[in-house]
N, C-alpha and C. Protein backbone atom coordinates (compact mmCIF):
# COMPACT_ATOMS: atom_id res chain seq x y z
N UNK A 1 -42.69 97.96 -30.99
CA UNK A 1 -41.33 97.91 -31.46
C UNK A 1 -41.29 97.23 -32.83
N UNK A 2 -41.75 96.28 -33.19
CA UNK A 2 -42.27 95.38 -34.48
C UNK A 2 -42.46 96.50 -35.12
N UNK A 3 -43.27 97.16 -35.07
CA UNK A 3 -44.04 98.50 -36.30
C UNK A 3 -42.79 99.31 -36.60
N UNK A 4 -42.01 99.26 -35.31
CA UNK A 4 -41.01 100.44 -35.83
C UNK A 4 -39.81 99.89 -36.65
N UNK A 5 -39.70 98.38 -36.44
CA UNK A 5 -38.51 98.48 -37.35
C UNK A 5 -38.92 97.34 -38.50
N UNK A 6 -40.43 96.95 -39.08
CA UNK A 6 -40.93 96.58 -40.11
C UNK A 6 -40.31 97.59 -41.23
N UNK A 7 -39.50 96.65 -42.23
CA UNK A 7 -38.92 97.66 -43.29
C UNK A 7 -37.92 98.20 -42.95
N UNK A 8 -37.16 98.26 -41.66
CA UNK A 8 -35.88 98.68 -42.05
C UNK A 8 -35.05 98.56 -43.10
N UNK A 9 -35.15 97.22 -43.71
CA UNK A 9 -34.34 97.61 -44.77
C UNK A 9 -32.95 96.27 -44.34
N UNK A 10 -32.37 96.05 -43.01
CA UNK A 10 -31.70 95.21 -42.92
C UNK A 10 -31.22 93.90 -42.37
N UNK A 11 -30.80 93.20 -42.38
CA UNK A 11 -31.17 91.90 -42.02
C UNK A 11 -31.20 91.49 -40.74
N UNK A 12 -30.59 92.48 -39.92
CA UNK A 12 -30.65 91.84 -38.24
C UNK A 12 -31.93 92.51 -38.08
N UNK A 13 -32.48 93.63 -38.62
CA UNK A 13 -33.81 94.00 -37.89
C UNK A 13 -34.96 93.38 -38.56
N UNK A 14 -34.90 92.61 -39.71
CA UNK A 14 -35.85 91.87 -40.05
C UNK A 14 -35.86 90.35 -39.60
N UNK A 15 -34.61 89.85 -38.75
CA UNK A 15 -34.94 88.40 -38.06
C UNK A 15 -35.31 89.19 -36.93
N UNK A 16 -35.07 89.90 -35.89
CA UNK A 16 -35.66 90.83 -35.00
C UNK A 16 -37.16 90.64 -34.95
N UNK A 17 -37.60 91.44 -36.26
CA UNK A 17 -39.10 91.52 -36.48
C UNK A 17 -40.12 90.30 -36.53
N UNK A 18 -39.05 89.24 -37.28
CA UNK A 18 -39.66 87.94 -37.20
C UNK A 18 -40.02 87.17 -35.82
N UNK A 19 -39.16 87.56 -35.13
CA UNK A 19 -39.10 87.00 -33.79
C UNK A 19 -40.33 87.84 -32.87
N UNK A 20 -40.27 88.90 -32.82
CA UNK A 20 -41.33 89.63 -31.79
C UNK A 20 -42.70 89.51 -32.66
N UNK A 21 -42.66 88.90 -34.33
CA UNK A 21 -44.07 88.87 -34.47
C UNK A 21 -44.70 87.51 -34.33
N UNK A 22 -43.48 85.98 -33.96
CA UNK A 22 -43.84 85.30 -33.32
C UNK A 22 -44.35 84.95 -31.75
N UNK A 23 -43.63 86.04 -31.29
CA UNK A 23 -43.86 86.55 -29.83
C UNK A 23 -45.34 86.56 -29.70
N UNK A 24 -45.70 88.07 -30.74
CA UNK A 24 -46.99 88.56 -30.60
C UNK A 24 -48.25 87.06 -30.72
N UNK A 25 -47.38 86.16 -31.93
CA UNK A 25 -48.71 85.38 -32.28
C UNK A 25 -48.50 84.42 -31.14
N UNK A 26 -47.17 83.33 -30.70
CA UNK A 26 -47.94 82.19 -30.43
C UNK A 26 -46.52 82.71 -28.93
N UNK A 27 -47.30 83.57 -27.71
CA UNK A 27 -46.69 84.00 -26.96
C UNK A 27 -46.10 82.71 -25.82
N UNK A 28 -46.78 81.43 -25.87
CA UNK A 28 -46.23 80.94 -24.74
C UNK A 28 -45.53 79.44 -25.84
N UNK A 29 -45.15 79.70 -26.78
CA UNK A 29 -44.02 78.81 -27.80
C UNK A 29 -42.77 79.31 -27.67
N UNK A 30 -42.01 78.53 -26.57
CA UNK A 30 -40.30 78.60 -26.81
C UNK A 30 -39.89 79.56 -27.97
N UNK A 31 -38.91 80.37 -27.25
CA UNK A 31 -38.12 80.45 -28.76
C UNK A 31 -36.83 79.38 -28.57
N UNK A 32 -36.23 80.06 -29.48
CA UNK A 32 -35.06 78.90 -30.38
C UNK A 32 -33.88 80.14 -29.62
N UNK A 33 -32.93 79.37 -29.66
CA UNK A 33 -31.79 80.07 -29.09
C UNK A 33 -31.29 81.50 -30.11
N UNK A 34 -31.57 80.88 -31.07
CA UNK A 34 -31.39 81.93 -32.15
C UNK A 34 -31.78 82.97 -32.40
N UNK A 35 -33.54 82.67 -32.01
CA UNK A 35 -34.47 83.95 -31.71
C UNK A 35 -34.10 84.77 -30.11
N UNK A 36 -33.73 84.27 -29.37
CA UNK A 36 -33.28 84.79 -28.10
C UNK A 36 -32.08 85.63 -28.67
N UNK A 37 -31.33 85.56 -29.34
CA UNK A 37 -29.78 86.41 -29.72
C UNK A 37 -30.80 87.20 -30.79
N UNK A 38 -31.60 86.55 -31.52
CA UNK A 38 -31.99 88.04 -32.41
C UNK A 38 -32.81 89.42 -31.59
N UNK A 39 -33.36 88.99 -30.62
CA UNK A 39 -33.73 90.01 -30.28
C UNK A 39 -33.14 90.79 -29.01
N UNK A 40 -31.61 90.32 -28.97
CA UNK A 40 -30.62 91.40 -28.15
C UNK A 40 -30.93 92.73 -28.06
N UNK A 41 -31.07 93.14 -28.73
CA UNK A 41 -31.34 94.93 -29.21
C UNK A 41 -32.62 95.60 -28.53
N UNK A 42 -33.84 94.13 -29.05
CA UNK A 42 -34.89 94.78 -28.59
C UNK A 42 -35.01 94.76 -26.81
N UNK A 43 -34.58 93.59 -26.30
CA UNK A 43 -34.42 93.06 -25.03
C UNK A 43 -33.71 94.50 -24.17
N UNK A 44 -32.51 94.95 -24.46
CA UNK A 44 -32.14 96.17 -24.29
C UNK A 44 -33.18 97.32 -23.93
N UNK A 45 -33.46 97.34 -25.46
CA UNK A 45 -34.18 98.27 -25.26
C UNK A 45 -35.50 98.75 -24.54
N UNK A 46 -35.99 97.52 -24.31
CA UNK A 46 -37.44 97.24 -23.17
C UNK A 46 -37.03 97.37 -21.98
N UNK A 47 -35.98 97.03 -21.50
CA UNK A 47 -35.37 96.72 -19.97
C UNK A 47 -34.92 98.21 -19.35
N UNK A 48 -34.19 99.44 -20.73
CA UNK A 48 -33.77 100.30 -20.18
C UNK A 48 -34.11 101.33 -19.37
N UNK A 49 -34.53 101.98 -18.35
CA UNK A 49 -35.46 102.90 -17.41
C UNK A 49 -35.57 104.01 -18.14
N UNK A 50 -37.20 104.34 -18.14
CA UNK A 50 -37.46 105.14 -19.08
C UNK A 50 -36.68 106.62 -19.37
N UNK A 51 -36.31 106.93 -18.23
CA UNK A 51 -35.34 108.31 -18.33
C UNK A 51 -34.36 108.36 -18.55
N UNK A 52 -33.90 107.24 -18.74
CA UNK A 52 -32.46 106.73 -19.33
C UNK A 52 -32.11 106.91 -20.53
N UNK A 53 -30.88 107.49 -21.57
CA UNK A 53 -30.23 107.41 -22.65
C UNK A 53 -29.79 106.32 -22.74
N UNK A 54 -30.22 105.43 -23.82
CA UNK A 54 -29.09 104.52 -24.38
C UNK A 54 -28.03 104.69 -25.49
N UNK A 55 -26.75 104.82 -24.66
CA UNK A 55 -25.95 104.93 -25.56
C UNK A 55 -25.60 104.09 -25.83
N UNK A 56 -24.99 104.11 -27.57
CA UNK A 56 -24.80 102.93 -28.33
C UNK A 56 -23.96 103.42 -29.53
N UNK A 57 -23.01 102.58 -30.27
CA UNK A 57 -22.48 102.95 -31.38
C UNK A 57 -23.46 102.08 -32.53
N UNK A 58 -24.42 101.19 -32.34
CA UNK A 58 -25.47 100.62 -33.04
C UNK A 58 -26.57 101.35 -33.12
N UNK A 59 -26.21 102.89 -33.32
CA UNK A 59 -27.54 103.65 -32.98
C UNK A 59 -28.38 103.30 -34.24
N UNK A 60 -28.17 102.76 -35.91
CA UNK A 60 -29.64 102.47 -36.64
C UNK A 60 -30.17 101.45 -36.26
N UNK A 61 -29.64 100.58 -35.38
CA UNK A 61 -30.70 99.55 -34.14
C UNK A 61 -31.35 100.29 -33.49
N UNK A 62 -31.15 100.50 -32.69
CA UNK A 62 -31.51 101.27 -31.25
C UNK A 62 -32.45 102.50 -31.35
N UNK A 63 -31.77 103.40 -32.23
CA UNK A 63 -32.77 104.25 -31.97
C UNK A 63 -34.19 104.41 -32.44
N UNK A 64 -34.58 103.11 -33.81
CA UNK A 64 -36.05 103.31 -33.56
C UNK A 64 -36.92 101.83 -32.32
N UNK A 65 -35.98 101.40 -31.53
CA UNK A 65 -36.65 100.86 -30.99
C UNK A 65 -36.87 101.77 -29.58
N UNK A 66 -35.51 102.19 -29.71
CA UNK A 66 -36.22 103.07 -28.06
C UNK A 66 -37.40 104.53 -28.16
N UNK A 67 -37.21 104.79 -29.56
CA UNK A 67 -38.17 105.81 -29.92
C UNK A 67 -39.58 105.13 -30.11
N UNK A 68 -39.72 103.87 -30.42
CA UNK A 68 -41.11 103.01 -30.30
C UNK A 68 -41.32 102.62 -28.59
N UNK A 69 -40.67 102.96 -27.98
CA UNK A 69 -40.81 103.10 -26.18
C UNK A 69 -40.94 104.19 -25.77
N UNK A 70 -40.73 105.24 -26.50
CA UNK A 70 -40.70 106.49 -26.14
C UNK A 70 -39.31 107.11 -24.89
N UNK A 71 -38.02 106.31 -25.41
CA UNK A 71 -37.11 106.00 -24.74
C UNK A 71 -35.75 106.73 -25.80
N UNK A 72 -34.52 107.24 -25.35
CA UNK A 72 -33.60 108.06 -26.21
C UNK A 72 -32.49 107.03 -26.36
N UNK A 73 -32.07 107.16 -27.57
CA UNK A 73 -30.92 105.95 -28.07
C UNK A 73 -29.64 107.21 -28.78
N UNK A 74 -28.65 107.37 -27.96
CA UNK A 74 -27.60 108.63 -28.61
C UNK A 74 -26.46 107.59 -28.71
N UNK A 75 -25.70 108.07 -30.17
CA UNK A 75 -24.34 107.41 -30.43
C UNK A 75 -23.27 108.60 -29.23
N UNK A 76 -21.87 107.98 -29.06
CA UNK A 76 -21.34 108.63 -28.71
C UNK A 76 -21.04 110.09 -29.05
N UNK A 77 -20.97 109.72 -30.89
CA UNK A 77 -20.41 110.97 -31.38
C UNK A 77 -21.39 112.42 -31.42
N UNK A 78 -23.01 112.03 -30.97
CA UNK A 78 -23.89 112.53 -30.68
C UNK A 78 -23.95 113.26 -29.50
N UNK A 79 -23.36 112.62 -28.09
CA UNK A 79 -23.09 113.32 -27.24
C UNK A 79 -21.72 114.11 -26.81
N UNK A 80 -20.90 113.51 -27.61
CA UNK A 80 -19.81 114.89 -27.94
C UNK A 80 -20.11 116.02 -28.37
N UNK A 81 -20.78 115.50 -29.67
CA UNK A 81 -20.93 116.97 -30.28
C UNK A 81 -22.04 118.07 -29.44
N UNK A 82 -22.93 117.50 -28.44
CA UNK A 82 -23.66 118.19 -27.85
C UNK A 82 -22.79 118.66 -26.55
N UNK A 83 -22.15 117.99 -26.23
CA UNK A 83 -21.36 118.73 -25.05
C UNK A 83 -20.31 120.27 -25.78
N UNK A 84 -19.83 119.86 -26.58
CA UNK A 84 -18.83 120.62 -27.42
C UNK A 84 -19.59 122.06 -27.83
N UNK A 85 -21.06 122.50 -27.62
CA UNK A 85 -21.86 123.21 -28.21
C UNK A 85 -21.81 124.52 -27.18
C-alpha cells in the first residue's frame, strides 16, 4: 500500500505513507494518536473483504490503496453511471 500511494502528490497520503513506512521499519513502536487517524483510509482498506466494493466519495484515497490489495474502491457517481448503462 506504501508503494502505491508514494508520490501521490497530496498531503493526507503522504502523512499516510509516513506512517506505514514507520510501521514497516520499527513495527513494534507505538504509534502516536496522530499516526493512528492518518492511516484511517489505509486501515479501511486492509479490513475490507476481498470481494467487497468500497464505496467512497474519497475515491483518490481509496482507490489506489484497495487496488494495491487487489480490492475495488467505486465513487457513488461510478456506480450510477454503471447501473444507468
Amino acid at each position: 500500500m506504501r508503494d502505491a500511494i508514494k508520490g501521490a502528490g497530496n498531503r493526507e497520503s503522504d502523512k499516510r505513507s509516513r506512517v506505514l513506512r514507520q510501521l514497516i521499519k520499527k513495527p513494534k513502536e507505538p504509534l502516536a494518536e496522530s499516526g493512528c487517524r492518518d492511516l484511517g483510509d489505509a486501515v479501511f482498506a486492509f479490513f475490507a473483504p476481498k470481494d467487497a466494493t468500497i464505496v467512497t466519495t474519497n475515491i483518490r484515497d481509496h482507490r489506489p490503496l484497495a487496488a494495491a490489495l487487489g480490492k475495488t474502491a467505486l465513487s457513488p457517481k461510478e456506480i450510477l453511471a454503471e447501473k444507468s448503462k
